[in-house]
N, C-alpha and C. Protein backbone atom coordinates (compact mmCIF):
# COMPACT_ATOMS: atom_id res chain seq x y z
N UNK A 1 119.57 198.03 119.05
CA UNK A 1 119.03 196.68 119.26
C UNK A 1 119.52 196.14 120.60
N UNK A 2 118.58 195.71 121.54
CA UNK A 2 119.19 194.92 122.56
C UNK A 2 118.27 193.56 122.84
N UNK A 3 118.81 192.71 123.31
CA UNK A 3 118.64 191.22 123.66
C UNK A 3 117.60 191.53 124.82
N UNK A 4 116.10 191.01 124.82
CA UNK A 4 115.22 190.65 125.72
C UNK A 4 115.64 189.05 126.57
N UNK A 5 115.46 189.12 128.21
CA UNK A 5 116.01 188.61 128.82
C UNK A 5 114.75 187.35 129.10
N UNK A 6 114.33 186.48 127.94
CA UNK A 6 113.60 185.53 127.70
C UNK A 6 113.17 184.75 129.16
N UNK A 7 113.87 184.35 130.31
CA UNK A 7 113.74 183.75 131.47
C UNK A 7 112.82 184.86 132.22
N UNK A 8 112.77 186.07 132.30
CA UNK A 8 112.51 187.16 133.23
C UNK A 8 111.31 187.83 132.41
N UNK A 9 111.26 188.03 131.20
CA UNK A 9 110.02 187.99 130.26
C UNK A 9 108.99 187.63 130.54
N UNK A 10 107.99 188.58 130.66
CA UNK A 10 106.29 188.43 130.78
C UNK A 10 105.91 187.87 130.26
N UNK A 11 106.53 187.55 128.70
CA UNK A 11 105.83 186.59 127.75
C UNK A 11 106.51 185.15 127.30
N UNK A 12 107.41 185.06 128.52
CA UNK A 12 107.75 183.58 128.05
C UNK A 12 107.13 182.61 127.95
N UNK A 13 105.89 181.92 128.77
CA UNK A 13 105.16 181.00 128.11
C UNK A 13 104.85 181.45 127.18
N UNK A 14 104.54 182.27 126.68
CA UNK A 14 103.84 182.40 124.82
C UNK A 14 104.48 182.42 123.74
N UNK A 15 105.83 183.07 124.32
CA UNK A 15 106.50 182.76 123.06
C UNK A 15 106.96 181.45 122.57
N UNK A 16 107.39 180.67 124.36
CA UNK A 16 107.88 178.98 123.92
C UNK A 16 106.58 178.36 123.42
N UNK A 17 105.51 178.51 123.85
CA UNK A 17 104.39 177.83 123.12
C UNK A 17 104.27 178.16 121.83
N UNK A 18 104.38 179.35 121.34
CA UNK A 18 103.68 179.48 120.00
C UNK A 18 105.07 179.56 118.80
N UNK A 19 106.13 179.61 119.24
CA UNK A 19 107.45 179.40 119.16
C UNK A 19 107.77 177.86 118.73
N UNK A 20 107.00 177.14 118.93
CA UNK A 20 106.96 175.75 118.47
C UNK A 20 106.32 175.27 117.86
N UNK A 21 105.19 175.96 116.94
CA UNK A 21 104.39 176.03 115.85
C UNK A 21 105.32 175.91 114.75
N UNK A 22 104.69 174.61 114.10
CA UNK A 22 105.32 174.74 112.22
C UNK A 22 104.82 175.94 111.81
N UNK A 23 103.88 176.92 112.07
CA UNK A 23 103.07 178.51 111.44
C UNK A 23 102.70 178.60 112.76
N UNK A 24 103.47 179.93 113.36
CA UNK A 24 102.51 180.90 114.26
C UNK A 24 102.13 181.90 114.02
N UNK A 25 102.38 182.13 112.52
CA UNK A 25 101.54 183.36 112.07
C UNK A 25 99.89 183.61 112.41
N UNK A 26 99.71 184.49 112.54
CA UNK A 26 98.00 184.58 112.60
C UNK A 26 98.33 186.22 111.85
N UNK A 27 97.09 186.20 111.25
CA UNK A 27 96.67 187.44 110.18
C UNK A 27 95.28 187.86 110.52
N UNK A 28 94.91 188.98 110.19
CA UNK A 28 93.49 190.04 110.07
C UNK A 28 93.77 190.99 108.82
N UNK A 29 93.08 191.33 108.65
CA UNK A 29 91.98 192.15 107.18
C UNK A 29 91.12 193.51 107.81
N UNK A 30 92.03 194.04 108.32
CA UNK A 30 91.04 195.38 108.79
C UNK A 30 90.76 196.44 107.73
N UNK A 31 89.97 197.05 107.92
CA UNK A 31 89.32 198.26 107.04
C UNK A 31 89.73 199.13 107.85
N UNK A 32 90.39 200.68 107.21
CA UNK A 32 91.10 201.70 107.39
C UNK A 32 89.99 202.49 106.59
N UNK A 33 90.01 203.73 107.47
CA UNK A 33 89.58 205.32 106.54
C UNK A 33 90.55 206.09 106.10
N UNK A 34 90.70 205.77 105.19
CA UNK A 34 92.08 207.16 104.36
C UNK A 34 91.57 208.25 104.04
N UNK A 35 90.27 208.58 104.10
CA UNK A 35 89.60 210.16 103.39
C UNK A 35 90.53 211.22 103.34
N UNK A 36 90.94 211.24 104.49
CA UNK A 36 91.67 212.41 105.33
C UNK A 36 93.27 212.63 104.69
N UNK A 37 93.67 211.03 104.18
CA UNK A 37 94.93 210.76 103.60
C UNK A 37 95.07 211.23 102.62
N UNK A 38 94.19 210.93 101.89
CA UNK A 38 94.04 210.71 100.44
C UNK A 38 93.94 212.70 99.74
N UNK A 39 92.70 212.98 100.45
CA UNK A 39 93.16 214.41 100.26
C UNK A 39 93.82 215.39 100.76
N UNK A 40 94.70 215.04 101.45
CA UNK A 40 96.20 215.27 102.17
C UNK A 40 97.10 215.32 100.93
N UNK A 41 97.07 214.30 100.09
CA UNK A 41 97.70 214.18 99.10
C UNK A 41 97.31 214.35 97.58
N UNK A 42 96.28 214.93 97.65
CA UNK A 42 95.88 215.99 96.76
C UNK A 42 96.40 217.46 97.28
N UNK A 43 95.70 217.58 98.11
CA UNK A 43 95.79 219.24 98.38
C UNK A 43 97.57 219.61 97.88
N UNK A 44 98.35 218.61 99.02
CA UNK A 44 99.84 218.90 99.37
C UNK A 44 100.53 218.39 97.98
N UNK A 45 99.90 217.89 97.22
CA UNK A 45 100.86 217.24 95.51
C UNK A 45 101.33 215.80 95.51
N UNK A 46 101.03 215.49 97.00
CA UNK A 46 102.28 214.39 97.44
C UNK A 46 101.69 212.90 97.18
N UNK A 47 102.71 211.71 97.18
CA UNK A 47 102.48 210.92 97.06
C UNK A 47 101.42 209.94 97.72
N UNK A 48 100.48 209.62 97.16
CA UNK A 48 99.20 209.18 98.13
C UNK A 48 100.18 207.58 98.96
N UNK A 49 101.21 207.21 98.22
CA UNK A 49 101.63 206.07 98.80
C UNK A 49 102.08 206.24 100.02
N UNK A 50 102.83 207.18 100.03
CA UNK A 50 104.10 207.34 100.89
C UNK A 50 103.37 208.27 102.03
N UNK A 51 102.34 208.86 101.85
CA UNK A 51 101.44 209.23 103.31
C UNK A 51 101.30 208.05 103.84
N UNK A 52 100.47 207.64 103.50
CA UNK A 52 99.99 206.31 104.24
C UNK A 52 100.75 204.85 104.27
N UNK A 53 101.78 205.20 103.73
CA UNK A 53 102.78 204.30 104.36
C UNK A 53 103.69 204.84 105.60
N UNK A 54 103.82 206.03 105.68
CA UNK A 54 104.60 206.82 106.49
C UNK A 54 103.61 206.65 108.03
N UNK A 55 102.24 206.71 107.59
CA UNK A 55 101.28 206.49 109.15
C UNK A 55 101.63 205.10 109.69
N UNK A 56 101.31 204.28 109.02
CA UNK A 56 101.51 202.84 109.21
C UNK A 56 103.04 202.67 109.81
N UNK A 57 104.24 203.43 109.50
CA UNK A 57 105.42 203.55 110.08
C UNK A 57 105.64 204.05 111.65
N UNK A 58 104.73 204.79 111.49
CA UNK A 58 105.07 205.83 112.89
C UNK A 58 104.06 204.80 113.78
N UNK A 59 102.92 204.10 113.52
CA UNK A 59 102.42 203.57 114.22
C UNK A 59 102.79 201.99 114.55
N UNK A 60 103.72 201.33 113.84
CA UNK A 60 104.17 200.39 113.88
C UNK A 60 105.76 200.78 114.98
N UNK A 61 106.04 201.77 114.99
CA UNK A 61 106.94 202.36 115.67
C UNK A 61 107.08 202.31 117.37
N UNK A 62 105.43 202.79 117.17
CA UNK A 62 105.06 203.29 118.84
C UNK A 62 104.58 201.78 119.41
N UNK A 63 104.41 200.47 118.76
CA UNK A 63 104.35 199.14 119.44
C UNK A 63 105.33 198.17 119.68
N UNK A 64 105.50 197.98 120.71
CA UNK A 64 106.68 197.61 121.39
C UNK A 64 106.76 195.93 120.20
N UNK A 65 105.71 195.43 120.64
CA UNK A 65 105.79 193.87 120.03
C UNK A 65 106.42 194.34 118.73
N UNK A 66 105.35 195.50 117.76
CA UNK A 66 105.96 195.01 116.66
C UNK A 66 107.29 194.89 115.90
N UNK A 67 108.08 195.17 117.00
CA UNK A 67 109.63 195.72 117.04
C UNK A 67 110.69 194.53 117.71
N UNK A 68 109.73 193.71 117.86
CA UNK A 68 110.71 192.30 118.38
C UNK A 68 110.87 191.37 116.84
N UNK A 69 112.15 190.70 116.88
CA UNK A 69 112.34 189.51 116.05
C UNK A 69 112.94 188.45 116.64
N UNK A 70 113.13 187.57 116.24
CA UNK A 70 113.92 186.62 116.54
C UNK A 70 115.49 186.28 115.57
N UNK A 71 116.01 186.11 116.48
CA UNK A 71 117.13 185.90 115.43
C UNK A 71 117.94 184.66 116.94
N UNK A 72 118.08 183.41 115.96
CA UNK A 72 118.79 182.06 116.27
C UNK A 72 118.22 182.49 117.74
N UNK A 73 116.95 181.57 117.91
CA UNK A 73 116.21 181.99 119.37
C UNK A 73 116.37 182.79 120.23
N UNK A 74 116.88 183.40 120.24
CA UNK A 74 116.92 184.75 120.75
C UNK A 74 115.84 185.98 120.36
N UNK A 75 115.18 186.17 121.35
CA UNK A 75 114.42 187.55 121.31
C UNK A 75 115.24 189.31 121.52
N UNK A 76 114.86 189.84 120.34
CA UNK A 76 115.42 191.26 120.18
C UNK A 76 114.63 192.05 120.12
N UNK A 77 115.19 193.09 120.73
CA UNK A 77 114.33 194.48 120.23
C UNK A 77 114.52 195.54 119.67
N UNK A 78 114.30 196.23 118.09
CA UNK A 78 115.00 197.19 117.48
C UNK A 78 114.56 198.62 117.91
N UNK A 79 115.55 199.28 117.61
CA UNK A 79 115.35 200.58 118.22
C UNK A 79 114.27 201.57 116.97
N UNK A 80 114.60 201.21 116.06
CA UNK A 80 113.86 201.85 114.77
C UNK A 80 113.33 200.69 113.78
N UNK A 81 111.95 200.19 113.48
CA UNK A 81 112.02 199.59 112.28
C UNK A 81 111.96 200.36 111.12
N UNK A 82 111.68 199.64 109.81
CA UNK A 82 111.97 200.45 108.68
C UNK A 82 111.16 200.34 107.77
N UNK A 83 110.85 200.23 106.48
CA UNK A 83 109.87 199.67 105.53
C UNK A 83 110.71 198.93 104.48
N UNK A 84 109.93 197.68 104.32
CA UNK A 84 110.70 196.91 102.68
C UNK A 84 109.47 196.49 102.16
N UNK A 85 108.76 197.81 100.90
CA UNK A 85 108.52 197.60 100.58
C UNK A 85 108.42 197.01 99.02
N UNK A 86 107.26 196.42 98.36
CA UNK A 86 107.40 195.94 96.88
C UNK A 86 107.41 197.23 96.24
N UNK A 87 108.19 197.83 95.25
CA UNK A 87 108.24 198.13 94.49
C UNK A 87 108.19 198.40 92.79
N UNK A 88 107.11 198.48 92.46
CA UNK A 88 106.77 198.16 90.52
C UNK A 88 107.85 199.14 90.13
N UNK A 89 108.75 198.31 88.92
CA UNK A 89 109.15 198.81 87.88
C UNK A 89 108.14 199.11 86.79
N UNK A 90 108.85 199.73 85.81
CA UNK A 90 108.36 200.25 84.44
C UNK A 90 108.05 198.80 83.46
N UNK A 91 108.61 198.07 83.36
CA UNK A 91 108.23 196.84 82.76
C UNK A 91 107.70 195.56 83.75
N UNK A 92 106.83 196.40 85.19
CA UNK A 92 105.93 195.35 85.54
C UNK A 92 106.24 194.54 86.22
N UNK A 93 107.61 194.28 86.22
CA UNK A 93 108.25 193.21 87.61
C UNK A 93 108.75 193.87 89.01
N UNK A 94 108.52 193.57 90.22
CA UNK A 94 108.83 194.42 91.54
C UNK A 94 109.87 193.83 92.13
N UNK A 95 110.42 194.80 93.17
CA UNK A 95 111.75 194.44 93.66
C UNK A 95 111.47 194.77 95.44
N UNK A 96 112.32 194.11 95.89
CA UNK A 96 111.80 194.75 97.57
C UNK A 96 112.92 195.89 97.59
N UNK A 97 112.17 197.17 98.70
CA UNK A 97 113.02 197.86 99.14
C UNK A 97 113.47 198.05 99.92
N UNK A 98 113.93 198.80 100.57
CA UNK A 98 114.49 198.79 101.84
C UNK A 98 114.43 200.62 102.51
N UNK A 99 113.35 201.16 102.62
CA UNK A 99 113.00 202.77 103.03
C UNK A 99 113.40 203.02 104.41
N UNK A 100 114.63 203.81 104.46
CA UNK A 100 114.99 203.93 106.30
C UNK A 100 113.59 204.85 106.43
N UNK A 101 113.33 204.09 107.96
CA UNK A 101 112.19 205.55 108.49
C UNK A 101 112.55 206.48 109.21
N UNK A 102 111.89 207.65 108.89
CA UNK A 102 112.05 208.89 109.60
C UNK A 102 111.01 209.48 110.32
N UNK A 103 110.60 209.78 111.31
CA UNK A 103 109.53 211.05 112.19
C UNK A 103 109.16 211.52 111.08
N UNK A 104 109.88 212.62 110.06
CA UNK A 104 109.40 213.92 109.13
C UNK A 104 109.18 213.29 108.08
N UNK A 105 107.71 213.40 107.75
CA UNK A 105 107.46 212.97 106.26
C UNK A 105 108.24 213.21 105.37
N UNK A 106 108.80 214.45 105.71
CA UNK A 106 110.04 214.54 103.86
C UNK A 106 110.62 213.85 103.83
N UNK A 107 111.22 213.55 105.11
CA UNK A 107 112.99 212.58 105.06
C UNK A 107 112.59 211.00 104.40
N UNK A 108 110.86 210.84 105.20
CA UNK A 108 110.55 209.65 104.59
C UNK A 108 110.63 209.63 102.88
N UNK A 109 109.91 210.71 102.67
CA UNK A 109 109.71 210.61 100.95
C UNK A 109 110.96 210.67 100.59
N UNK A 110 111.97 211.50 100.67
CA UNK A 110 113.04 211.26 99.97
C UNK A 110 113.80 209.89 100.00
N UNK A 111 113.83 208.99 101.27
CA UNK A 111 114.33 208.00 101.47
C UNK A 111 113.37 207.12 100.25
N UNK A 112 112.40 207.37 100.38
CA UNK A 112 111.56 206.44 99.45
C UNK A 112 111.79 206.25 97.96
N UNK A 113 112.14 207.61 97.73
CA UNK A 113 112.33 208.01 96.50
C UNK A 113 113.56 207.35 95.96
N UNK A 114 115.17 207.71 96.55
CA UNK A 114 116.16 207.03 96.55
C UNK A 114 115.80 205.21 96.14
N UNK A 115 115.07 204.74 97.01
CA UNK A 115 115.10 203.56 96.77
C UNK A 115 114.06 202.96 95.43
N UNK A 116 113.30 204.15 94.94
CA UNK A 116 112.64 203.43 93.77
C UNK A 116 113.40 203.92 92.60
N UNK A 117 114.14 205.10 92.34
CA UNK A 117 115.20 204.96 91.90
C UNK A 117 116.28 204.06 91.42
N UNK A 118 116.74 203.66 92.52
CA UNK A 118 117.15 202.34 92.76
C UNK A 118 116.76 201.25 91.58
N UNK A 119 115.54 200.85 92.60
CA UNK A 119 114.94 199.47 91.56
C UNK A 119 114.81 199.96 90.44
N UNK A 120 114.96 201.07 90.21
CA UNK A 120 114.08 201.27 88.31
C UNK A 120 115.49 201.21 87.79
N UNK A 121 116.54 201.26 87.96
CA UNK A 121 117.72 200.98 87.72
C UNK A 121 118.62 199.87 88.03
N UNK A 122 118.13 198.80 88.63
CA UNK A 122 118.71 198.05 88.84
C UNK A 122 117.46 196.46 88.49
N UNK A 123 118.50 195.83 88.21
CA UNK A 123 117.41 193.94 88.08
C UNK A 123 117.42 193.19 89.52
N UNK A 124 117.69 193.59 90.18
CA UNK A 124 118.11 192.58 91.78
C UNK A 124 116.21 192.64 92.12
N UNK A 125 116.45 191.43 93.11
CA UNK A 125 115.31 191.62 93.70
C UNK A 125 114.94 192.12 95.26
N UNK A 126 116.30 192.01 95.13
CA UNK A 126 116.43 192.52 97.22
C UNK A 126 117.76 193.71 97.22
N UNK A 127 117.42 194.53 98.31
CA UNK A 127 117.87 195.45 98.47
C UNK A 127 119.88 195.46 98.98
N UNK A 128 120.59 195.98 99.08
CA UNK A 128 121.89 195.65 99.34
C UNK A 128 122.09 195.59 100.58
N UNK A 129 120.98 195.92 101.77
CA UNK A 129 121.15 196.33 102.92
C UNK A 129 120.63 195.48 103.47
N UNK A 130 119.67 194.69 103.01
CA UNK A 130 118.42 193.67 103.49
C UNK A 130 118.69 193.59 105.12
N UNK A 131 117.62 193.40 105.94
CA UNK A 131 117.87 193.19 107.08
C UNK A 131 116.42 192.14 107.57
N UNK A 132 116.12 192.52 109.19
CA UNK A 132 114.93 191.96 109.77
C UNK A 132 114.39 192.93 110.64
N UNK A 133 114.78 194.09 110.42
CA UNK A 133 114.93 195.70 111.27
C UNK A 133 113.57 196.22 110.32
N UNK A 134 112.55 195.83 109.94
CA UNK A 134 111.72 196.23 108.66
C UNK A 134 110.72 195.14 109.14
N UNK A 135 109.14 195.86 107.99
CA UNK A 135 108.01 195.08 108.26
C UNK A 135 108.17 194.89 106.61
N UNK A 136 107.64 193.98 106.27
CA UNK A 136 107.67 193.35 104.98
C UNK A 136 106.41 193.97 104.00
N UNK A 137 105.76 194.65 103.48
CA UNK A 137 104.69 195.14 102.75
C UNK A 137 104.42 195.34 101.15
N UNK A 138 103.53 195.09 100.85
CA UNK A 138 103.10 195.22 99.27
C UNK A 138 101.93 196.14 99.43
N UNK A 139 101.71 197.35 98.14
CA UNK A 139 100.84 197.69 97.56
C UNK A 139 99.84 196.67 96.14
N UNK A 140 98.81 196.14 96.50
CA UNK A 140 98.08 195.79 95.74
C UNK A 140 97.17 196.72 95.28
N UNK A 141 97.00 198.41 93.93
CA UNK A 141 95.86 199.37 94.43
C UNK A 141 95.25 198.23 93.08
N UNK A 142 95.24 197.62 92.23
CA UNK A 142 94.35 197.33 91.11
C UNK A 142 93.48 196.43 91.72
N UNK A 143 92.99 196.05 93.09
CA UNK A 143 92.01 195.05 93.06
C UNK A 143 91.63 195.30 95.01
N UNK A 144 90.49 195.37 95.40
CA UNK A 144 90.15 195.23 96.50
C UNK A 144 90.04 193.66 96.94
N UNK A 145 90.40 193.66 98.45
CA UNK A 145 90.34 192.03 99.10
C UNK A 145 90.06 192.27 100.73
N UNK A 146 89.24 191.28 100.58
CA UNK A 146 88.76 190.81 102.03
C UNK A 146 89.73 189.91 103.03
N UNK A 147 90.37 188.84 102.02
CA UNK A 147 91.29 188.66 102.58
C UNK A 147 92.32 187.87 101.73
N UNK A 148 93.91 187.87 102.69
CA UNK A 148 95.21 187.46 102.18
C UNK A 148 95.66 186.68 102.96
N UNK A 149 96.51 186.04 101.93
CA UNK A 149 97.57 184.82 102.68
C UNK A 149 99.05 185.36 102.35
N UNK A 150 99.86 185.30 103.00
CA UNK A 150 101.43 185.64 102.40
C UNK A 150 101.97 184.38 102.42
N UNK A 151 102.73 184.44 101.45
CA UNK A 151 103.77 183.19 101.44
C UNK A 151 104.77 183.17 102.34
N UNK A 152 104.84 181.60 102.41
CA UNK A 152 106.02 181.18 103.49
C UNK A 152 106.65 179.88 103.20
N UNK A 153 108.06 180.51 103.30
CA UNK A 153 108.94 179.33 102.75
C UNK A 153 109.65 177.98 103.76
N UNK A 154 108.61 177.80 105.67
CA UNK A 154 108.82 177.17 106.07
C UNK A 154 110.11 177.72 106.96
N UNK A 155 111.01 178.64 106.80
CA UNK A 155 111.88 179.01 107.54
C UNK A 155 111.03 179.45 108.92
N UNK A 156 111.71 179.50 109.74
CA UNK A 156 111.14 180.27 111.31
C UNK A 156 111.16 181.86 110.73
N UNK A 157 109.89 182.54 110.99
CA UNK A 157 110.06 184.00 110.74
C UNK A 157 109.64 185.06 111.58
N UNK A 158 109.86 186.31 111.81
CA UNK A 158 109.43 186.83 112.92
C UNK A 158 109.02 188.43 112.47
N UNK A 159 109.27 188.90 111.48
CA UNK A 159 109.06 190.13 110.78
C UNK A 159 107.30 190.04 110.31
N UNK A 160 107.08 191.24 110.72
CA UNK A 160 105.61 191.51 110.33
C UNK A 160 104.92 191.73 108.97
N UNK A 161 104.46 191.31 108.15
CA UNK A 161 103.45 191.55 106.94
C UNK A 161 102.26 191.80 106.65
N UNK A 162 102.35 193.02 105.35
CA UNK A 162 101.79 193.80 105.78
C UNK A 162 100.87 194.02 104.37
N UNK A 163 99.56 194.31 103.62
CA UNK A 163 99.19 194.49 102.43
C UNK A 163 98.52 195.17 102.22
N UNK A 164 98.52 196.08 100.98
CA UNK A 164 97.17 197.13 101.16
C UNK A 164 96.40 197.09 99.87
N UNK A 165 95.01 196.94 100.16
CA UNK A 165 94.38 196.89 98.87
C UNK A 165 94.14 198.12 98.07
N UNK A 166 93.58 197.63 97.09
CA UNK A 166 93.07 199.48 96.24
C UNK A 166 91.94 200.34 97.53
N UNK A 167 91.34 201.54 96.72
CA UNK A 167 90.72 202.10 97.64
C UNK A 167 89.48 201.68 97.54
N UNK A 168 88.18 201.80 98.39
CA UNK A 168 87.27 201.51 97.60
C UNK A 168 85.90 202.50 98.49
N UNK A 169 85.23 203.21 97.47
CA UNK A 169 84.39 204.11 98.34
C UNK A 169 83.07 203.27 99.13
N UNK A 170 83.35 204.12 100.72
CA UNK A 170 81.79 203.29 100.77
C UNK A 170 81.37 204.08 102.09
N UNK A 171 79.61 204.91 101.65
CA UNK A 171 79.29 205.75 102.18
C UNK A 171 79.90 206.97 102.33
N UNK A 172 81.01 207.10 101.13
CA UNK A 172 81.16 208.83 100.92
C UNK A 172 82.62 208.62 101.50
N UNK A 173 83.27 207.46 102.07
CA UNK A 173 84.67 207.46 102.69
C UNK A 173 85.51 206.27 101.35
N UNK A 174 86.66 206.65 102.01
CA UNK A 174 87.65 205.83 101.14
C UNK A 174 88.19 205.07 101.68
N UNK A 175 87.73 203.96 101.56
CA UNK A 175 88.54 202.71 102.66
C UNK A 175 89.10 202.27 102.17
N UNK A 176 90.11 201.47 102.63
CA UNK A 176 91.54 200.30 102.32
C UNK A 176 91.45 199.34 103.49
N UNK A 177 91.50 198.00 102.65
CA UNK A 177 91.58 196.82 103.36
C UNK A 177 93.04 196.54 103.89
N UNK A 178 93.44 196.68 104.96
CA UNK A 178 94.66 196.00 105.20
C UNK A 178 94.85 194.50 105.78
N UNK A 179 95.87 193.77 105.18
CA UNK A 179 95.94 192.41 106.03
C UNK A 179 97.39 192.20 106.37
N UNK A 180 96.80 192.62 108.10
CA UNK A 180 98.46 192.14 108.65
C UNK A 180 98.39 190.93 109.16
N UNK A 181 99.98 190.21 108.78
CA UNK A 181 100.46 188.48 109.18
C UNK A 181 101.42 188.98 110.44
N UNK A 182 101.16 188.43 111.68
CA UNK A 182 102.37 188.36 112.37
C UNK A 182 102.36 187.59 113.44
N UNK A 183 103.58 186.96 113.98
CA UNK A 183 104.20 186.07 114.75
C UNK A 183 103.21 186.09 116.13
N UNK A 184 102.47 184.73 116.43
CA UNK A 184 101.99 185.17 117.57
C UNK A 184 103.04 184.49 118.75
N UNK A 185 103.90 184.69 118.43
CA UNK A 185 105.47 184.48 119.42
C UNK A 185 105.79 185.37 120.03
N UNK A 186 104.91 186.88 119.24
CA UNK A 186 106.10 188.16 119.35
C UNK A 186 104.63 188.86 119.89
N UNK A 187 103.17 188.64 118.94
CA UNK A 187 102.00 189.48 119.33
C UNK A 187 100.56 188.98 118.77
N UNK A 188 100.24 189.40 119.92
CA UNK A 188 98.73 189.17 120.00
C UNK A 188 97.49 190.06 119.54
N UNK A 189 96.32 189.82 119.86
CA UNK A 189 95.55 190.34 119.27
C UNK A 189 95.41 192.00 120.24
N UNK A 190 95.61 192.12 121.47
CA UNK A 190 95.72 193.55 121.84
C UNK A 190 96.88 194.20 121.38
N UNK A 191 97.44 193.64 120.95
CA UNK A 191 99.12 194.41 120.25
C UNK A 191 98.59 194.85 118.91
N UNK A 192 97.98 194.14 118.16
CA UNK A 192 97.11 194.30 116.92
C UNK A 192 96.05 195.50 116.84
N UNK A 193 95.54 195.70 118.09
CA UNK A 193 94.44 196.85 118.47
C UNK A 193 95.03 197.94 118.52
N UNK A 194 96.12 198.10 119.22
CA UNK A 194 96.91 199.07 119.49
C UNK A 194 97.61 199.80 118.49
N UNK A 195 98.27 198.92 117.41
CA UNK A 195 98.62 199.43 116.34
C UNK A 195 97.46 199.78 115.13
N UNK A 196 96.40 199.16 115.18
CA UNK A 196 95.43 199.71 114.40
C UNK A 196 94.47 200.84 114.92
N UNK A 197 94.62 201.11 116.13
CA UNK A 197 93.70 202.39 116.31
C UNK A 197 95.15 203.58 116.22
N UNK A 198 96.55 203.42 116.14
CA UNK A 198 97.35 204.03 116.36
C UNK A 198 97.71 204.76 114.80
N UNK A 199 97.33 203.56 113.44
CA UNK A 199 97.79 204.15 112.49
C UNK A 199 96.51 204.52 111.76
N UNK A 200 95.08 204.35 112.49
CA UNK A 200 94.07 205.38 112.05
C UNK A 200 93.69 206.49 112.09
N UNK A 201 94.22 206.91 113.56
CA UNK A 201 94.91 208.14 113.99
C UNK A 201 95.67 208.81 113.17
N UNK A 202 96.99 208.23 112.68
CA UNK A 202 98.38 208.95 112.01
C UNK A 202 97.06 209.24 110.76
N UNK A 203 96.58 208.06 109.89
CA UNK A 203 95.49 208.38 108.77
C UNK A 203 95.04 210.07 109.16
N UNK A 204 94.66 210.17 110.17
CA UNK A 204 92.96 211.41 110.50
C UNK A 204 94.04 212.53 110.38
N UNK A 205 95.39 212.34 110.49
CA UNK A 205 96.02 213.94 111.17
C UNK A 205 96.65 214.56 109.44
C-alpha cells in the first residue's frame, strides 16, 4: 500500500468535487456472457462460483482506480485487492468473507474454500481479518435483476460493490447481470469500461 500524492494527482479536482457528495456512489447493471464459464465448470468439476469470481478478481486487479480507497482523506493504493464475499450457510443466514486473491485459480479455490468453512462453523458476521483491501460482493443466483441498490450506512466509503444475478439464457448464451456501485472520487465511467471488457475476457478464456 502506498499514499497517492493528492496535490500532484491528475485527479484532484474530481476527487475534491465528488469527495464532497453526501453519495458519490454511481452504479451500472451490465450483462456478462458466462457460456464459456459456466462450461469450464462443468467440463473441469469446479465450482461455477469461484470461476467467475476469480475473473472478476484478476480483472478488478489489472485497474488501477479500482484499487484506490480512502482512508481519513487520504488517497491509497493497494498492491493486491481481495474478495469479501456473502457467504450462505446451511440454515440460510450469510456471513461476509474475506478470500485472499491469487493469479492460480487453485490457490483461489482453496482460499475460498477455507473461508466457507469458516462461516459454516462459525455465527459472526464479519471475517477476523476484515479490511478495505477487498471489493464487497454478493451472489444473488435465485432471481435475475436489471437493477440494484446497495445499502449505505451514510459513513464516507470507498470500496467497490459488486452483485451477481442468477443466470439467465438468451439466444443460446448464459448471461449474468452484474451491478457494480463505486466511488466516483476514485472512478469513472472509462475505469468502468476497462474493467468490464477486462473481466469478459477473463469470462471467454
Amino acid at each position: 500500500m502506498r499514499i497517492i500524492d493528492i496535490e500532484n494527482w491528475e485527479r484532484k479536482q474530481h476527487f475534491e468535487h465528488f469527495n464532497a457528495f453526501e453519495d458519490p456512489y454511481w452504479a451500472v447493471v451490465i450483462p456478462f456472457d458466462l457460456t464459456k464459464a459456466y462450461e469450464k465448470s462443468k467440463q473441469e468439476e469446479r465450482s461455477f462460483f469461484s470461476i467467475y469470481l476469480h475473473a472478476c478478481m484478476k480483472a478488478i486487479n489489472e485497474v488501477e482506480n479500482f484499487k484506490y480507497r480512502i482512508i481519513d482523506d487520504k488517497i491509497v493504493i493497494y498492491d493486491v485487492i481481495h474478495a469479501s464475499a456473502t457467504i450462505l450457510r446451511a440454515n440460510n443466514t450469510f456471513a461476509c468473507s474475506y478470500i485472499e486473491y491469487d493469479n492460480e485459480l487453485e490457490v483461489f479455490e482453496r482460499n475460498l474454500m477455507k473461508e466457507k468453512q469458516r462461516i459454516e462453523n462459525s455465527n459472526a458476521l464479519f471475517p477476523p481479518n476484515e479490511g478495505i483491501d477487498c471489493i464487497y460482493c454478493s451472489a444473488m443466483p435465485w432471481f435475475n435483476f436489471t437493477g440494484h441498490k446497495e445499502p449505505f450506512s451514510g459513513a464516507k466509503m470507498s470500496v467497490p460493490m459488486l452483485a451477481f444475478s442468477a443466470l439467465e439464457q438468451v439466444g443460446g448464451k448464459r448471461m449474468m447481470n452484474v451491478s457494480i456501485s463505486v466511488n466516483h472520487a476514485l472512478v469513472d465511467g472509462y475505469h468502468m469500461g476497462l474493467f468490464s471488457n477486462k473481466f469478459q475476457n477473463y469470462l471467454n478464456t
